[in-house]
N, C-alpha and C. Protein backbone atom coordinates (compact mmCIF):
# COMPACT_ATOMS: atom_id res chain seq x y z
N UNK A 1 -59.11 77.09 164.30
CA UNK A 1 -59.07 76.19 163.16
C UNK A 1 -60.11 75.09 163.37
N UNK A 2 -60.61 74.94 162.26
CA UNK A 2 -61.42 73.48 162.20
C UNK A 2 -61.23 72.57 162.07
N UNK A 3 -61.14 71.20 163.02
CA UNK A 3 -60.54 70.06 161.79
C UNK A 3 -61.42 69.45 162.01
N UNK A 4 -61.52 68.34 161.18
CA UNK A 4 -62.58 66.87 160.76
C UNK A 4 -61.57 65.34 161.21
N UNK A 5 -62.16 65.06 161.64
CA UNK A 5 -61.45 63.55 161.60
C UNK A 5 -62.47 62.15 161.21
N UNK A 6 -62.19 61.84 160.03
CA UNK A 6 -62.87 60.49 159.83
C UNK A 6 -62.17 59.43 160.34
N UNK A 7 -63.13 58.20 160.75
CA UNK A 7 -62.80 56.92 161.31
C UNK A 7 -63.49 56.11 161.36
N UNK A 8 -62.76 55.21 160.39
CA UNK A 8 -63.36 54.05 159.82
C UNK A 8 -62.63 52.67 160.01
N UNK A 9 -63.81 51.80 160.86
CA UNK A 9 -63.32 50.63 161.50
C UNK A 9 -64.32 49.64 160.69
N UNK A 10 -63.98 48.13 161.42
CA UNK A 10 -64.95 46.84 161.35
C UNK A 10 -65.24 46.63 162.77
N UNK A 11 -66.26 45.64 162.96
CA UNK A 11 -65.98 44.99 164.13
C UNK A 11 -66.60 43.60 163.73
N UNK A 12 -66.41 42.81 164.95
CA UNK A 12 -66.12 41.18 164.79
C UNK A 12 -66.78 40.52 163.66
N UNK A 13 -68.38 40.64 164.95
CA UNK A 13 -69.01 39.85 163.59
C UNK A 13 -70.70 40.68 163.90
N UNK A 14 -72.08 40.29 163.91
CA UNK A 14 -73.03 40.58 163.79
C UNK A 14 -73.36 41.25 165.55
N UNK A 15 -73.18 40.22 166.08
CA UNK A 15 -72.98 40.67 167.36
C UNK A 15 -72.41 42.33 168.43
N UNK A 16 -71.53 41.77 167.63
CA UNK A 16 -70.49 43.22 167.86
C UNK A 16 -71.36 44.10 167.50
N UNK A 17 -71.73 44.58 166.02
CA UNK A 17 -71.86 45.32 165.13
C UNK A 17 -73.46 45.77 165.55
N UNK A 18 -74.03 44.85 166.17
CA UNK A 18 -75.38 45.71 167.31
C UNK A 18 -74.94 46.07 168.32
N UNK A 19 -73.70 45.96 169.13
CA UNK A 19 -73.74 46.51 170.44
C UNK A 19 -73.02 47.67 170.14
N UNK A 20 -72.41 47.98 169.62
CA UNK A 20 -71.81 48.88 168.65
C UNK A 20 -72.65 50.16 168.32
N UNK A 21 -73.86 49.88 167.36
CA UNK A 21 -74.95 50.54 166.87
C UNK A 21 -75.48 50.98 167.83
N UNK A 22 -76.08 50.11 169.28
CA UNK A 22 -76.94 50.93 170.08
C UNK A 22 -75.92 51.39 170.58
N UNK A 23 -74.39 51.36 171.35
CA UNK A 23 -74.00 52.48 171.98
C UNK A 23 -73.65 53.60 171.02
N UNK A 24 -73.57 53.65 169.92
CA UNK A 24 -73.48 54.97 168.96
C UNK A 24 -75.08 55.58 169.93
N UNK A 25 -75.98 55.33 169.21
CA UNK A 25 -77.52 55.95 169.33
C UNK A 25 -77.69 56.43 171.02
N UNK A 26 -77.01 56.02 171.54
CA UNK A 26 -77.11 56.47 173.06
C UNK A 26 -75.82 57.46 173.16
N UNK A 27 -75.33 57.88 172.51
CA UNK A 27 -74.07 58.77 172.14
C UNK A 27 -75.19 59.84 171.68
N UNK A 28 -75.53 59.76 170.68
CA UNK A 28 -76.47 60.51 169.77
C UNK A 28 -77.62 61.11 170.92
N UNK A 29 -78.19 59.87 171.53
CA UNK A 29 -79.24 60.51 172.42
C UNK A 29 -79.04 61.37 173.71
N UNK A 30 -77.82 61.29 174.11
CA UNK A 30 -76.82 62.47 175.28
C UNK A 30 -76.48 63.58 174.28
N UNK A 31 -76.19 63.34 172.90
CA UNK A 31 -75.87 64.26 172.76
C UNK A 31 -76.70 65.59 171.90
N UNK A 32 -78.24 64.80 171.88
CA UNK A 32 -79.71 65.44 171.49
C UNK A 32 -79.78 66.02 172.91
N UNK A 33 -80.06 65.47 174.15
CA UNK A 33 -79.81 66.36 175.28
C UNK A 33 -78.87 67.19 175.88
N UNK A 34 -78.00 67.38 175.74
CA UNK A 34 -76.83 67.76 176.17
C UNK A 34 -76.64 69.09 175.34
N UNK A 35 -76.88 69.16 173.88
CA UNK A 35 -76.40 69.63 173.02
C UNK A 35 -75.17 70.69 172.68
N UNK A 36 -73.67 70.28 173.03
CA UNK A 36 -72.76 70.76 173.04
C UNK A 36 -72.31 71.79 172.38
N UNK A 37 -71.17 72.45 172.68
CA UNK A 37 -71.20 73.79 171.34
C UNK A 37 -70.08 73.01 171.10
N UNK A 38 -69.37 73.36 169.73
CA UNK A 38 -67.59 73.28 168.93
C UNK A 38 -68.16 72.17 168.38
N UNK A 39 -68.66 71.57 168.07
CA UNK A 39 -68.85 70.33 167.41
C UNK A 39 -69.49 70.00 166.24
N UNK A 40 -69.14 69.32 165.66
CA UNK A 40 -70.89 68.32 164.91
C UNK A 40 -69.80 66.73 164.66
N UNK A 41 -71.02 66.15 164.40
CA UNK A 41 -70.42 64.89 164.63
C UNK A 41 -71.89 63.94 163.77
N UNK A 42 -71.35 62.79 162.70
CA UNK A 42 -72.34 62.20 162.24
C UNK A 42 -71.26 60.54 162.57
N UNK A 43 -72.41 59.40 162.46
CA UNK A 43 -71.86 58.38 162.59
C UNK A 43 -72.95 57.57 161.64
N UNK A 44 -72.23 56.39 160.94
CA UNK A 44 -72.83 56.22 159.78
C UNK A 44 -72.62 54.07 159.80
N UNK A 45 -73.66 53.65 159.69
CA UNK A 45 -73.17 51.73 159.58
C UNK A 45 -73.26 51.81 158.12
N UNK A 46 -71.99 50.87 157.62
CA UNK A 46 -71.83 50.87 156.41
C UNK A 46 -72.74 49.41 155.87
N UNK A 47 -72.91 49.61 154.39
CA UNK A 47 -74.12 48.72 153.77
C UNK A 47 -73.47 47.12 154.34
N UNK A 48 -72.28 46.97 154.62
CA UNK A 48 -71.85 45.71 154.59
C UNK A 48 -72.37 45.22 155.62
N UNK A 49 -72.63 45.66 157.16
CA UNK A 49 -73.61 45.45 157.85
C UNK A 49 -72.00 45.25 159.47
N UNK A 50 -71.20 45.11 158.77
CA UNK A 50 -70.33 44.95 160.35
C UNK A 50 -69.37 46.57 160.13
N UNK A 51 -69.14 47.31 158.93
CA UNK A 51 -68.52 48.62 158.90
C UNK A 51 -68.93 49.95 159.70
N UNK A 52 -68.35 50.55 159.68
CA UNK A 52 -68.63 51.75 160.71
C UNK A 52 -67.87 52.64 160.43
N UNK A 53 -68.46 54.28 159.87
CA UNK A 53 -67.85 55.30 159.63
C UNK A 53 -68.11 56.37 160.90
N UNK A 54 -67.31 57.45 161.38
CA UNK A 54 -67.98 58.76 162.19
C UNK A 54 -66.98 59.68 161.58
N UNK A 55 -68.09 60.70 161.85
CA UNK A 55 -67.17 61.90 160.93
C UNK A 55 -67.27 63.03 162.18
N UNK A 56 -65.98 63.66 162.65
CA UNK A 56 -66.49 64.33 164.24
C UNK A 56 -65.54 65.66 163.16
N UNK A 57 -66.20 66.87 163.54
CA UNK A 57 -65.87 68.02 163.09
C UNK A 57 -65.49 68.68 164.64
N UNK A 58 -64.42 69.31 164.60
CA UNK A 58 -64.34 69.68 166.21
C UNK A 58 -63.83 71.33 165.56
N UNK A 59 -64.24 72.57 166.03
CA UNK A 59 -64.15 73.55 166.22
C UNK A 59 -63.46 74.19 167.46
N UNK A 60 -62.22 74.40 167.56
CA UNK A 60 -61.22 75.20 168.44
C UNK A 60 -61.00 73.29 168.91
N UNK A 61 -60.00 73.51 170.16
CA UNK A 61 -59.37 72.71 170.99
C UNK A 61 -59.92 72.05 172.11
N UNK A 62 -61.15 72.64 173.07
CA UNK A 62 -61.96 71.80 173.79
C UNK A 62 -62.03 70.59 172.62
N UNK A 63 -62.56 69.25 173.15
CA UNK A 63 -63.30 68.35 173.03
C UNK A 63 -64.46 67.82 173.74
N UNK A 64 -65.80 68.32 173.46
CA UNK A 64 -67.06 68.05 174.40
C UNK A 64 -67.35 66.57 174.55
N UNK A 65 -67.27 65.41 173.08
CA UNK A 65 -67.52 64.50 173.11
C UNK A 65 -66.46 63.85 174.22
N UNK A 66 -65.42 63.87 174.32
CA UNK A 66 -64.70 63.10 175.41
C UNK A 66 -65.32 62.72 176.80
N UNK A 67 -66.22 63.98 176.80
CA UNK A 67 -66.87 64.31 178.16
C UNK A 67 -68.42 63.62 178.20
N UNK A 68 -68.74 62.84 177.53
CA UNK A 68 -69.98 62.67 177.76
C UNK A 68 -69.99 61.13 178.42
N UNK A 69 -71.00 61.00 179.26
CA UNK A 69 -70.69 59.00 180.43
C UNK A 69 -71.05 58.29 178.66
N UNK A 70 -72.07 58.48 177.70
CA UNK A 70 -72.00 57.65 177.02
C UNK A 70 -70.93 57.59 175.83
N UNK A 71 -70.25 58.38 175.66
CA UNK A 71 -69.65 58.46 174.52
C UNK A 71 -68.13 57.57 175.55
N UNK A 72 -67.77 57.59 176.27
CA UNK A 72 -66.59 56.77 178.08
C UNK A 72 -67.58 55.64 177.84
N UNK A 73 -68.52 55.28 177.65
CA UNK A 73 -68.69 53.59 177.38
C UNK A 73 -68.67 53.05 176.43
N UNK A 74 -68.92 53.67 175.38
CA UNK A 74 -68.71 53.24 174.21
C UNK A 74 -67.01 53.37 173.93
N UNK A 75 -66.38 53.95 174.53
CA UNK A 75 -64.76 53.65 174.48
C UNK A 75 -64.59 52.62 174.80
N UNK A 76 -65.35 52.18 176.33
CA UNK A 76 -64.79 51.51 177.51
C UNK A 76 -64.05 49.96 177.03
N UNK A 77 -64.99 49.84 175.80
CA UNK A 77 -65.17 48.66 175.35
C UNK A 77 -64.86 48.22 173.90
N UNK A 78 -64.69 49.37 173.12
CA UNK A 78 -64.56 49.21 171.78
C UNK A 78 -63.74 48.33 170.99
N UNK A 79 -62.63 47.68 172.09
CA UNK A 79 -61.23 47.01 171.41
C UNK A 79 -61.82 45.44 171.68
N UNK A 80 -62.83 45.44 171.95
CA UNK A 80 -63.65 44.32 172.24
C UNK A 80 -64.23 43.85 170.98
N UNK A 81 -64.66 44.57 170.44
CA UNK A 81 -65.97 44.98 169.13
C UNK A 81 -65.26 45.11 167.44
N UNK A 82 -63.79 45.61 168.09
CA UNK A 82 -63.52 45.45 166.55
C UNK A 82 -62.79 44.39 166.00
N UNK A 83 -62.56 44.77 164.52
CA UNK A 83 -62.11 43.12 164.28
C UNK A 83 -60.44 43.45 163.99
N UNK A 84 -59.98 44.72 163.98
CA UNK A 84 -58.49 45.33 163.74
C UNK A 84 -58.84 46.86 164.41
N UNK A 85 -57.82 47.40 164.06
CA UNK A 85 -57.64 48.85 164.48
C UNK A 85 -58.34 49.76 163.54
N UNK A 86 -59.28 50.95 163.90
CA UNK A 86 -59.75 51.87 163.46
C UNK A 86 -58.29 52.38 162.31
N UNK A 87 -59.15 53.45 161.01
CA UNK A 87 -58.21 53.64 160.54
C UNK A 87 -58.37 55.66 160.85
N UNK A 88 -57.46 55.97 161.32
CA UNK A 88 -58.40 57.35 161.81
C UNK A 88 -57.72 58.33 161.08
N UNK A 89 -58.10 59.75 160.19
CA UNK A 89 -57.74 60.26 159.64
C UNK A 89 -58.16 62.04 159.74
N UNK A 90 -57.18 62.60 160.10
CA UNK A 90 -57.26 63.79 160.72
C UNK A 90 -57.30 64.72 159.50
N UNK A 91 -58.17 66.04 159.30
CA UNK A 91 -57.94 66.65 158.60
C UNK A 91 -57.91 68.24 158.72
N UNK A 92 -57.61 69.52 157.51
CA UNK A 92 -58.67 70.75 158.13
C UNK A 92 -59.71 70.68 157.21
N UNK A 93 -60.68 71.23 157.82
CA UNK A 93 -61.74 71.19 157.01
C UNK A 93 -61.54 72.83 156.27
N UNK A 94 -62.06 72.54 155.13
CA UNK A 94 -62.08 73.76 154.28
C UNK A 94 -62.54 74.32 153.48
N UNK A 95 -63.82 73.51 153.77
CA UNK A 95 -65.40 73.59 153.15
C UNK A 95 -66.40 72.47 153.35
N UNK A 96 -67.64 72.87 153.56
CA UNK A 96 -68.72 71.97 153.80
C UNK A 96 -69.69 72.43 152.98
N UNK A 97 -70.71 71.83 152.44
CA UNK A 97 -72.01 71.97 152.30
C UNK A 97 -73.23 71.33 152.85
N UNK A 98 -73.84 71.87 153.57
CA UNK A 98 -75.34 71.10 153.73
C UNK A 98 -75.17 70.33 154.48
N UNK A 99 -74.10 69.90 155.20
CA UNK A 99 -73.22 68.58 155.21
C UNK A 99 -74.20 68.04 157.18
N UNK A 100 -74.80 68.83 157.69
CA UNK A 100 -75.17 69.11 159.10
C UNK A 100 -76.63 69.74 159.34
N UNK A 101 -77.20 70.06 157.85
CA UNK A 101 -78.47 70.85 158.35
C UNK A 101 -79.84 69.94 158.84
């Protein structure tokens, strides 16, 4: 089975919301090298400038992202960065388009 999980947070204030951004892009850049199988995964800063969407598609039951040192620092710290609790929302996926090419 496929599922999708969106999760959509804030964090503090301007500050946050760059340290935030570059550890996403260093997520992104392990995971341009690395390039995992079961996955896709997009992460998105919203226009408001402190919002933050990721959309992680996970295929079967491994989880690769758990496993990566940058994706464990960007945890390490996250309850630091936001301004409340992520709102996280599990789904199956049951169609995509284009949505990854």
């Amino acid at each position: 089975m496929t599922t999708a999980t969106v999760i959509r947070y804030r964090t503090k204030s301007e500050p946050e919301a760059k340290e935030n951004a570059r550890l996403i892009e260093a997520v992104f850049t392990e995971l341009n090298e690395t390039r995992p199988d079961g996955m896709r995964y997009a992460a998105f800063r919203v226009p408001d400038g402190d919002g933050f969407l990721h959309l992680f598609v996970m295929e079967g039951d491994a989880n690769p992202l758990s496993e990566l040192p940058a994706f464990q620092e960007f945890q390490k710290s996250i309850a630091d960065r936001l301004a409340g609790p992520p709102e996280i929302t599990e789904s199956e996926l049951l169609g995509a388009y284009r949505v990854f090419d």
